[in-house]
Protein backbone atom coordinates (compact mmCIF):
# COMPACT_ATOMS: atom_id res chain seq x y z
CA UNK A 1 97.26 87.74 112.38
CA UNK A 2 97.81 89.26 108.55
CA UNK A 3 99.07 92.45 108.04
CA UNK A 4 98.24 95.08 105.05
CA UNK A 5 101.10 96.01 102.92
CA UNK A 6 100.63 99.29 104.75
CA UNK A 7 100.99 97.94 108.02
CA UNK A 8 104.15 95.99 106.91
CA UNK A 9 105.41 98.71 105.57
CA UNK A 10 105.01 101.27 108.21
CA UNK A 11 106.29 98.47 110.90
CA UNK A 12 109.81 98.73 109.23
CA UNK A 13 109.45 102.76 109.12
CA UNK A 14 109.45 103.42 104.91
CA UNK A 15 107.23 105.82 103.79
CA UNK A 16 105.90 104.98 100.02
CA UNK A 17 108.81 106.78 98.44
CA UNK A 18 111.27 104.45 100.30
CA UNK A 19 109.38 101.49 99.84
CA UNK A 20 109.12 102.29 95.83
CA UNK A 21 112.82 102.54 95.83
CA UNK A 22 113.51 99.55 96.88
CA UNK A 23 110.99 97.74 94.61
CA UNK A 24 112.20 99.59 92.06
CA UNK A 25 108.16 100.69 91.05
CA UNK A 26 107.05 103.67 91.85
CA UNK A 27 105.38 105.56 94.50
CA UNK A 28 101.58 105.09 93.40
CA UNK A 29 102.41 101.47 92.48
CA UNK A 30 102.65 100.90 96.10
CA UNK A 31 99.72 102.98 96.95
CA UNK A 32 97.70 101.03 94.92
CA UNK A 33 99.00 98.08 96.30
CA UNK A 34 98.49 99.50 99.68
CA UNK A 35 94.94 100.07 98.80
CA UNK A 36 93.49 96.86 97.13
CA UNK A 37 96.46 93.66 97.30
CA UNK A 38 93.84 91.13 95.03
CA UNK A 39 95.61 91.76 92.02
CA UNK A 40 99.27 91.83 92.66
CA UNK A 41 102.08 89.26 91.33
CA UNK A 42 103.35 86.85 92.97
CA UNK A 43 106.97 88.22 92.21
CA UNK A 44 106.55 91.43 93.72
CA UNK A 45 104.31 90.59 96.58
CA UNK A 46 107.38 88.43 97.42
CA UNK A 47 109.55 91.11 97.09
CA UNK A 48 107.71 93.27 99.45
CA UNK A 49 107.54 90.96 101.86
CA UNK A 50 111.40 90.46 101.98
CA UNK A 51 111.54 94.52 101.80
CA UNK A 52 109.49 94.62 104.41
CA UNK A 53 110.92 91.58 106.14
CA UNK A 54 107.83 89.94 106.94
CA UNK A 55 106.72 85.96 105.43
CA UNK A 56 104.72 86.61 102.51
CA UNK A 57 102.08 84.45 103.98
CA UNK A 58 101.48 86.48 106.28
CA UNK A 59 100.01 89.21 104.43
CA UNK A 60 96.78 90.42 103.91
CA UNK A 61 96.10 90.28 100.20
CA UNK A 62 92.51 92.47 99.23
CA UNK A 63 91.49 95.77 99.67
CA UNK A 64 92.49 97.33 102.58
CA UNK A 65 89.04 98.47 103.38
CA UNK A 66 87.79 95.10 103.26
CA UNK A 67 90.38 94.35 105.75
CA UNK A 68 89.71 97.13 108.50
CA UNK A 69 85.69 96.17 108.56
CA UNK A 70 86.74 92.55 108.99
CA UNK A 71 88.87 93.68 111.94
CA UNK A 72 85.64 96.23 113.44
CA UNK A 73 83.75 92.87 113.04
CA UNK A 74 86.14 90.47 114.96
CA UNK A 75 86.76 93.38 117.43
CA UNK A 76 82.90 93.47 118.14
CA UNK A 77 82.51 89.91 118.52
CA UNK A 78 85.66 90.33 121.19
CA UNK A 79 83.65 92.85 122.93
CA UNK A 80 80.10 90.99 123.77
């Protein structure tokens, strides 16, 4: 199962500020990231994911809303 950057991030207890700290970006850099992942390097989706201490691969990269439906959908196929 992927995670969001969110998710990753919150799993290893950084809030945004933290997280931008050790990226060396700042705060709304990871928002953004947090919100849509389609457009992000290669470099620093790597570095997030050793931040965040999670394979790199195993990260969900698109918008975050995108992401939640996806999971409603494969929850309600779960369900019948």
């Amino acid at each position: 199962m992927e995670l969001t950057f969110r998710l990753a991030r919150q799993r290893v207890g950084f809030s945004q500020e933290e997280a931008a700290i050790h990226a060396n970006c700042s705060a709304r850099t990871i928002r953004r990231i947090e919100e849509d992942s389609s457009k992000i390097s290669n470099d620093m989706a790597h570095l997030l994911a050793d931040i965040y201490c999670i394979d790199p691969y195993k990260l969900y990269y698109g918008s975050e809303t995108e992401f939640i439906e996806q999971v409603k959908r494969d929850y309600q196929k779960l369900e019948c």
